[in-house]
Structures are given as C-alpha cells and as structure tokens.
N, C-alpha and C. Protein backbone atom coordinates (compact mmCIF):
# COMPACT_ATOMS: atom_id res chain seq x y z
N UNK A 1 0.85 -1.18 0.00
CA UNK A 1 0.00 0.00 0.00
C UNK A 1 0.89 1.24 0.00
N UNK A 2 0.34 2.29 -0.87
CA UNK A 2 1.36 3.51 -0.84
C UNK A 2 1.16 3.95 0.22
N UNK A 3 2.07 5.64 0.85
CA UNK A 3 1.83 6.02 1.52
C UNK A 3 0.50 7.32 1.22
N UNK A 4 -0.34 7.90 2.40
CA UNK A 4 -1.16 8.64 1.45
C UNK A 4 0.01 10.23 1.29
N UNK A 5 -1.20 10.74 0.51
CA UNK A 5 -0.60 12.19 0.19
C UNK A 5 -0.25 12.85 1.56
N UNK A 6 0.16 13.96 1.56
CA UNK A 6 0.94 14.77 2.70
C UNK A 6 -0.03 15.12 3.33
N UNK A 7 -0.83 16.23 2.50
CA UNK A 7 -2.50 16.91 3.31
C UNK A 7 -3.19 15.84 4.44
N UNK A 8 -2.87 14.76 3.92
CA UNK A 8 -3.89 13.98 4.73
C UNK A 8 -3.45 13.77 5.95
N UNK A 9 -2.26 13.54 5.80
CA UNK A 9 -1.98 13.59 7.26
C UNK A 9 -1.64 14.71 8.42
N UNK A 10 -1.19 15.84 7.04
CA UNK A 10 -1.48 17.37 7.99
C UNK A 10 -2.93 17.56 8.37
N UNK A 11 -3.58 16.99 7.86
CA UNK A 11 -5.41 17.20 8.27
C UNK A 11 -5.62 16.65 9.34
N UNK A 12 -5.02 15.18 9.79
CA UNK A 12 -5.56 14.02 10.40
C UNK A 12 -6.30 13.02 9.97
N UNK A 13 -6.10 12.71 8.13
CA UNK A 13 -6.78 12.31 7.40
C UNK A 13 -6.72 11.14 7.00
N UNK A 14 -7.41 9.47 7.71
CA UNK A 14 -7.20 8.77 7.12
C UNK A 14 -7.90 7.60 6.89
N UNK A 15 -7.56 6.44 6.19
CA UNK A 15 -8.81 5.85 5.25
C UNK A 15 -9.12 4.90 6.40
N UNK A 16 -10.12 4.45 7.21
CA UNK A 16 -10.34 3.38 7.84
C UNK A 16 -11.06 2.18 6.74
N UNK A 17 -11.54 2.55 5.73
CA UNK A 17 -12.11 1.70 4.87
C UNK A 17 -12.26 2.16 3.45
N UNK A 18 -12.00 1.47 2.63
CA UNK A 18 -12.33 1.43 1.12
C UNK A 18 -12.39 0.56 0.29
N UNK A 19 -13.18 0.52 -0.05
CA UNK A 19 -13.76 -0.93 -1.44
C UNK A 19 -14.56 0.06 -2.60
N UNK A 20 -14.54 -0.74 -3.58
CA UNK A 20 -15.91 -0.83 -4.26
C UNK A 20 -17.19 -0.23 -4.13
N UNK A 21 -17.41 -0.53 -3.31
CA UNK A 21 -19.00 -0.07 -2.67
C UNK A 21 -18.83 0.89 -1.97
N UNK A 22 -18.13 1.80 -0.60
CA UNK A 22 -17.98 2.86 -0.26
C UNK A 22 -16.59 3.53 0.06
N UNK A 23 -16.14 4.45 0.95
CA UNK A 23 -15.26 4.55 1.33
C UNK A 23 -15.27 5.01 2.90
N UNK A 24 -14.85 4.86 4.15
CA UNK A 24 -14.97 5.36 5.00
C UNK A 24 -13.46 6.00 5.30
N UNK A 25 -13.43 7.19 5.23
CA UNK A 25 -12.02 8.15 6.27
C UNK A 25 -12.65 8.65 7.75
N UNK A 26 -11.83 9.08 8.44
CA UNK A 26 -11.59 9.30 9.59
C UNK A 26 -10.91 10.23 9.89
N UNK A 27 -11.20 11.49 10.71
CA UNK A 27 -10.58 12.63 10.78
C UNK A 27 -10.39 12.89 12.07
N UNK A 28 -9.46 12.60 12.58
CA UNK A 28 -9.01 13.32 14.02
C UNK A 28 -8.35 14.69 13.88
N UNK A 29 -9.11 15.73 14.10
CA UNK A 29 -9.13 16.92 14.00
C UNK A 29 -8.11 17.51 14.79
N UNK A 30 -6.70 18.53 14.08
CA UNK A 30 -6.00 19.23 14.60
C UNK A 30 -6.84 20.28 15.49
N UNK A 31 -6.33 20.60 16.55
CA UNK A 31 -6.83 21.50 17.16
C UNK A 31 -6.57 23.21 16.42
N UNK A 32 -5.48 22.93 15.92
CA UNK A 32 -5.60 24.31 15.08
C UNK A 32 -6.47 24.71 14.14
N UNK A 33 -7.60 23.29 13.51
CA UNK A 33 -8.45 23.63 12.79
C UNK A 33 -9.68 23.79 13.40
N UNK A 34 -9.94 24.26 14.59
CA UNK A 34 -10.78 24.33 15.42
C UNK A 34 -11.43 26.00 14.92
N UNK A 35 -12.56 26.44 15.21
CA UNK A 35 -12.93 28.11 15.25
C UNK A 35 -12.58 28.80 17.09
N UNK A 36 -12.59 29.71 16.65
CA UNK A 36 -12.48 30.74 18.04
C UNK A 36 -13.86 29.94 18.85
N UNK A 37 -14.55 29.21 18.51
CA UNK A 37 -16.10 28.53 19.36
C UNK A 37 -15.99 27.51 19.80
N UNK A 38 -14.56 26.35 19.19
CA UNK A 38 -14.74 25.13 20.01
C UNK A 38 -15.14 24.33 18.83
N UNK A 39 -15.83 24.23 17.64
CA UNK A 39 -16.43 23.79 16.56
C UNK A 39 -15.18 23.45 15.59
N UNK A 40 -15.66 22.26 14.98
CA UNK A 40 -14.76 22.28 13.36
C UNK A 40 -14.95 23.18 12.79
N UNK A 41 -14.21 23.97 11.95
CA UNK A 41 -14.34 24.69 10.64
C UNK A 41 -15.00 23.87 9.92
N UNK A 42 -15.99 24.72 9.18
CA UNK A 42 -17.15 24.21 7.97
C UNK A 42 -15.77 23.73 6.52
N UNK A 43 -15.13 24.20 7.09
CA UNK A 43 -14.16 23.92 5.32
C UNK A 43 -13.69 23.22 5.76
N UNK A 44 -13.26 22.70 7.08
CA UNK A 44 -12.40 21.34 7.02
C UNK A 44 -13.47 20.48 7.11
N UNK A 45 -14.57 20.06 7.03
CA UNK A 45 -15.48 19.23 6.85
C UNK A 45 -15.70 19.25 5.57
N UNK A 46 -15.44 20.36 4.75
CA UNK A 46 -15.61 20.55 3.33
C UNK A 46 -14.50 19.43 2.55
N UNK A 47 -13.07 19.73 3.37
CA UNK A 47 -12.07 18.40 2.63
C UNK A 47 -12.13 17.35 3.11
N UNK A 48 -12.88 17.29 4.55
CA UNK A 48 -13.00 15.91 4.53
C UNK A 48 -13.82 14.94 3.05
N UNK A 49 -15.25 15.83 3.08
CA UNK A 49 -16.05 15.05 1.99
C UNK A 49 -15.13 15.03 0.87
N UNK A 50 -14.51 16.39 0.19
CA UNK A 50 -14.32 16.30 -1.08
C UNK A 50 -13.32 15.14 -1.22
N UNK A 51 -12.16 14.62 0.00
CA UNK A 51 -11.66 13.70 -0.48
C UNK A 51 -11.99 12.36 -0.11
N UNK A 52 -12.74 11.76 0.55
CA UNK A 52 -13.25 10.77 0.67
C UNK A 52 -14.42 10.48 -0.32
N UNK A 53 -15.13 11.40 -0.79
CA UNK A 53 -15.83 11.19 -2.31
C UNK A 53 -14.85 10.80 -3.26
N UNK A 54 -13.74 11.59 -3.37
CA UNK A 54 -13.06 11.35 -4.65
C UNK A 54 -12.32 9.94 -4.42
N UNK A 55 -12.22 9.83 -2.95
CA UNK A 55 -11.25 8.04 -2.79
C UNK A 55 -12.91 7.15 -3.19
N UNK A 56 -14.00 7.33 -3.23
CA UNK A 56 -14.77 6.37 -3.34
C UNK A 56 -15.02 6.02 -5.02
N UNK A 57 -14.78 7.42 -5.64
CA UNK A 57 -14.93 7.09 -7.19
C UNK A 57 -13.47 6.45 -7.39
N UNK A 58 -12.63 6.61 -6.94
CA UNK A 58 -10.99 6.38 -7.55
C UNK A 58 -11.11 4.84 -7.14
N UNK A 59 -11.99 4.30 -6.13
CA UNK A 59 -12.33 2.85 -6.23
C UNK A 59 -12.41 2.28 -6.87
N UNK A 60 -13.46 3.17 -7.58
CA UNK A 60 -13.65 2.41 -9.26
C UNK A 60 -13.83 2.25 -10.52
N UNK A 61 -12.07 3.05 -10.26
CA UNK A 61 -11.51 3.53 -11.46
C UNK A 61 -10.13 2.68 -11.55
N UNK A 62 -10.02 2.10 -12.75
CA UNK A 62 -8.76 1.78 -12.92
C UNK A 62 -8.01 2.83 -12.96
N UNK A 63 -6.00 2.05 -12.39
CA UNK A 63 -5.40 3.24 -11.85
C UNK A 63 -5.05 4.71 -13.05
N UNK A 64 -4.91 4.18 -14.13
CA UNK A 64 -4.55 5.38 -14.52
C UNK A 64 -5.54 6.16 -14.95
N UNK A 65 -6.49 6.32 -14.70
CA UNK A 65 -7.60 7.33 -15.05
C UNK A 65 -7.41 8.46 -13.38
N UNK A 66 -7.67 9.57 -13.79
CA UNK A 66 -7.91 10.37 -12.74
C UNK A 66 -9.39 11.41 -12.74
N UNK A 67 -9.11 11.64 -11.46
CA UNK A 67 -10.62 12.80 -11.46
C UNK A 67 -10.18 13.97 -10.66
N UNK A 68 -11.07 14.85 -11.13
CA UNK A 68 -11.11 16.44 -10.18
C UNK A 68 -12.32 17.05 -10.05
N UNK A 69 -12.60 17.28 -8.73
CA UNK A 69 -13.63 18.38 -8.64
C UNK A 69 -14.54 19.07 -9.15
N UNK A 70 -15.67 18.83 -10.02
CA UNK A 70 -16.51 19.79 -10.16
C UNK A 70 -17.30 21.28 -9.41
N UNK A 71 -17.90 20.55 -8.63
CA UNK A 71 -18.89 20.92 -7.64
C UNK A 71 -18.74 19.93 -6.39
N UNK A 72 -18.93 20.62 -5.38
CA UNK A 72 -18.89 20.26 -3.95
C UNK A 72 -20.34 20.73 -2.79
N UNK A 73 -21.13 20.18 -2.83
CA UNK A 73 -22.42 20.91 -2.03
C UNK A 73 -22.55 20.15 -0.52
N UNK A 74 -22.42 20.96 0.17
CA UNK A 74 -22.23 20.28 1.79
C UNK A 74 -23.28 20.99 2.03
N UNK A 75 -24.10 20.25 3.17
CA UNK A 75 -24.98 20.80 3.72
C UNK A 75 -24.88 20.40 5.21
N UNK A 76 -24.87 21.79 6.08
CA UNK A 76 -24.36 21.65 8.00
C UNK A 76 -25.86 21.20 8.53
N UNK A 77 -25.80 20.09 9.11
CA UNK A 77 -26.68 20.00 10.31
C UNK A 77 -26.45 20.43 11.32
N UNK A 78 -25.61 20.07 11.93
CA UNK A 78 -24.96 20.33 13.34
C UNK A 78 -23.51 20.87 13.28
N UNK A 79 -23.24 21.39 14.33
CA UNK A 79 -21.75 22.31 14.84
C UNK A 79 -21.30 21.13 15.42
N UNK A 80 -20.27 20.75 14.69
CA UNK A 80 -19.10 19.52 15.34
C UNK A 80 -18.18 19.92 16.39
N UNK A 81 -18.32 19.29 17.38
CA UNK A 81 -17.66 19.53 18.74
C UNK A 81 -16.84 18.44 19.18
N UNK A 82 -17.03 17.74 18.68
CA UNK A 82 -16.26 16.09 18.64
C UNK A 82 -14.59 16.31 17.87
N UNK A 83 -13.75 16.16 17.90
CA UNK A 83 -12.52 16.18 17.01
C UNK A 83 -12.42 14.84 15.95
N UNK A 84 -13.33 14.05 16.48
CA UNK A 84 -13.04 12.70 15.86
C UNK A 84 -14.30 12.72 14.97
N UNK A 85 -14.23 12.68 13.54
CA UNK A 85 -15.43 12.92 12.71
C UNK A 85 -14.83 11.80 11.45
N UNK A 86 -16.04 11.09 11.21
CA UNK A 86 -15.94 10.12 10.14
C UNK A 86 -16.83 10.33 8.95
N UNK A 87 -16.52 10.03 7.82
CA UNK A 87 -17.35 10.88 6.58
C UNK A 87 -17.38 8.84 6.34
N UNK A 88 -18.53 8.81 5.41
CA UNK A 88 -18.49 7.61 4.86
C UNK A 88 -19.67 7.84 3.71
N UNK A 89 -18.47 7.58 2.19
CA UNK A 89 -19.04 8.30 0.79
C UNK A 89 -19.18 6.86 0.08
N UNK A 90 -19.72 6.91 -0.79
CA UNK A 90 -20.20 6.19 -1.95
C UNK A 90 -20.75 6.54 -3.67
N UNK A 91 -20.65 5.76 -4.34
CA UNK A 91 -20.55 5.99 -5.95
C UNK A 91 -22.22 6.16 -5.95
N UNK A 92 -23.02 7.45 -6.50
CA UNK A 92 -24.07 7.35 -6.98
C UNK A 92 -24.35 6.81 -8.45
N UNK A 93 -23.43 7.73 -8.94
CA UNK A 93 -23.10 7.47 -10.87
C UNK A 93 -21.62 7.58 -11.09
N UNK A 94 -21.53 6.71 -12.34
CA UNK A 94 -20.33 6.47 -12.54
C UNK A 94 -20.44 6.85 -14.20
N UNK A 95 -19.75 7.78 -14.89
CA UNK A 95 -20.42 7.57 -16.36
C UNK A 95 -18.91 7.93 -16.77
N UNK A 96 -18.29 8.11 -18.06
CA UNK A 96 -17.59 8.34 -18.87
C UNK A 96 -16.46 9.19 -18.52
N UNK A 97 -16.97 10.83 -18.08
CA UNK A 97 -16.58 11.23 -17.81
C UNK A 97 -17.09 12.41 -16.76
N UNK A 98 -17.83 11.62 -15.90
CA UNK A 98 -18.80 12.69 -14.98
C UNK A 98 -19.07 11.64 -13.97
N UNK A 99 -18.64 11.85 -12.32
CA UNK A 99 -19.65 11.01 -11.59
C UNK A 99 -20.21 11.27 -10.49
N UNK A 100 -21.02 11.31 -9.92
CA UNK A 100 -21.31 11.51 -9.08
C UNK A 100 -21.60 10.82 -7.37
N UNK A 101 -21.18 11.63 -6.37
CA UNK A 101 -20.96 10.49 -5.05
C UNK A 101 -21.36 11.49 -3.88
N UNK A 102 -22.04 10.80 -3.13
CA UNK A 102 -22.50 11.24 -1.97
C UNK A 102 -21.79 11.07 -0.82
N UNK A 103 -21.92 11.80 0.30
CA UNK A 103 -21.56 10.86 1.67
C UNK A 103 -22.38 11.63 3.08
N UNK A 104 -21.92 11.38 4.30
CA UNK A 104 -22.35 12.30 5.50
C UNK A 104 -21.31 12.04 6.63
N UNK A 105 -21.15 12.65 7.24
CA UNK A 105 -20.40 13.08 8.33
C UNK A 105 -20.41 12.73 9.70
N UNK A 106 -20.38 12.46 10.23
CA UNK A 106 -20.75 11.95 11.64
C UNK A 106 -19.62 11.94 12.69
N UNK A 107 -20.20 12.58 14.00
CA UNK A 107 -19.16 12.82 15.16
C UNK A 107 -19.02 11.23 15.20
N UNK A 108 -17.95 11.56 16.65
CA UNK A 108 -17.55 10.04 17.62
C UNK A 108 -18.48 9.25 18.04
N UNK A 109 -19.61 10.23 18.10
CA UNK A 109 -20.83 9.52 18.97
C UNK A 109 -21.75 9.12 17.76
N UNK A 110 -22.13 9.19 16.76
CA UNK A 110 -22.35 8.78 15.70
C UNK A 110 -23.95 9.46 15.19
N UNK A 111 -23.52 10.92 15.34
CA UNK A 111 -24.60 12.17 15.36
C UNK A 111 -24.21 12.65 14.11
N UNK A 112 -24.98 12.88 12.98
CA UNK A 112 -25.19 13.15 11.79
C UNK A 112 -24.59 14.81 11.80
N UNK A 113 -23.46 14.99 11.05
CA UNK A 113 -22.94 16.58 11.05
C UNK A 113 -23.09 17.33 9.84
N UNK A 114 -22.80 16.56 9.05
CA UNK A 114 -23.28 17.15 7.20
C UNK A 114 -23.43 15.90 6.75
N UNK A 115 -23.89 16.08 5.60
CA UNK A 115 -24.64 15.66 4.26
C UNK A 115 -23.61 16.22 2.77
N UNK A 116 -23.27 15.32 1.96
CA UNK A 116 -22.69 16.00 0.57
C UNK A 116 -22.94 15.25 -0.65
N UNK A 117 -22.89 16.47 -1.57
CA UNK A 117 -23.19 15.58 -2.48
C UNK A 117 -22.27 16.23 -3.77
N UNK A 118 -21.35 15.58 -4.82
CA UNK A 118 -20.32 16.24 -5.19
C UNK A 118 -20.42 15.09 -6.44
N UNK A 119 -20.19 16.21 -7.84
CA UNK A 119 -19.87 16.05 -9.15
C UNK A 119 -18.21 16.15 -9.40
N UNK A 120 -18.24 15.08 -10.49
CA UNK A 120 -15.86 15.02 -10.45
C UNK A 120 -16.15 14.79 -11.83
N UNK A 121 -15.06 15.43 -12.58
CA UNK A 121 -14.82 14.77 -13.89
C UNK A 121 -14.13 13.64 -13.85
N UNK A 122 -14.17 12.81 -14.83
CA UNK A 122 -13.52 11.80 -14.60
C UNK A 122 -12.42 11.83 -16.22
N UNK A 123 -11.14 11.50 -16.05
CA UNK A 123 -10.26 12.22 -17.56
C UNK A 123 -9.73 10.31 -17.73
N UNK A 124 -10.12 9.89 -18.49
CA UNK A 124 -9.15 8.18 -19.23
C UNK A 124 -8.50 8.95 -19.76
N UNK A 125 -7.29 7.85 -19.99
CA UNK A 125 -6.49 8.24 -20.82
C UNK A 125 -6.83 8.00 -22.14
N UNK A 126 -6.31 7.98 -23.22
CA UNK A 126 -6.92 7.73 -24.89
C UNK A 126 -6.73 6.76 -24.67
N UNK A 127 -7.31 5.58 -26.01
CA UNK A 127 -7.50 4.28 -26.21
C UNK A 127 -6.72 4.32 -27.13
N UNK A 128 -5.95 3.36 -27.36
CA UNK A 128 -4.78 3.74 -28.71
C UNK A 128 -5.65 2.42 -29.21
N UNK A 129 -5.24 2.94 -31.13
CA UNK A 129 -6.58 2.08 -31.78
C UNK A 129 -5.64 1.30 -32.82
C-alpha cells in the first residue's frame, strides 16, 4: 500500500475503509483547525467530503484514469464539537466522464454533522486504436 498524500496527514486524514462499494475516512481533527467557538471549521469538513468522495470514485476507477472536482455541495446540520469525525461516501453514478458520489459526516458519537453531495470529472487516458 502507498503512503497517502501529505495533506492527509497534515489534516488528520485517514482511510479506515475502502472498497468498491464505499469509502470510510476518519478525521481526528487538529486543534488548530478548530474556530475561536470550540467547533470544526465548515471547510475542514468541506475536505474531509471532497476527499473521501473522490477516494470512493478512484475505487472504481482503474489506476490510470484520474478525477477532479466539479462541484462540492455540503450541507451543516450540526456544529461539530467532537474532534473525531468520520465521513463515509459512496458511488451514486459512474459515467464516462462525470460522476457523481454522496456521503455524510458523523461525530464520535455517531450524530449526523453534514450531508454531501459532489460532481468530479472523470479524464481516461486515450485508447490507442
């Protein structure tokens, strides 16, 4: 297994699960990404989803195809007070070059924090003919 990217672990970012079917990460929250209130920052809940969506499509994608970001739509239920927050995403659509994947958020205690739902391009490489 590689090692992951750098961010992730400057985040506290890491995969407790991934297959096929979903992906679960795990975020033990730096205290520096905390607000002046005690709360996660809404944007670090923002990278949690965007990259645990994108590890759930890169599931299932053979390796040399990549994806990036379209659109990212999070929606806050609750003010996270927990440091320990788990996102767990999955493939809605998978098409050509567009897919789409959901996930939600959840403290330690296993209290619903956001909701997302996020469009990626998806780039193959050419087919040599």
């Amino acid at each position: 297994m590689t090692e992951p990217p750098a961010f992730m672990r400057v985040l506290g970012l890491a995969i407790d699960h991934a297959d096929e079917e979903e992906a679960v990460l795990r975020m033990d929250v730096p205290e520096t990404l905390l607000t002046p209130f005690g709360t996660v920052h809404g944007g670090v809940i923002a990278v949690l989803f965007d990259t645990a969506l994108a590890i759930a499509i890169a599931r299932r994608l053979p390796a040399p195809n990549r994806i990036a970001t379209h659109n990212l739509n999070v929606s806050y239920v609750a003010f996270a007070r927990d440091r320990l927050l788990r996102c767990r995403a999955w493939v809605v659509s998978l098409r050509t070059t567009v897919a789409l994947a959901e996930g939600e958020v959840r403290d330690g205690a296993g209290r619903l924090v956001a909701k997302a739902l996020g469009t990626f391009g998806v780039r193959r490489p050419p087919t040599e003919s």
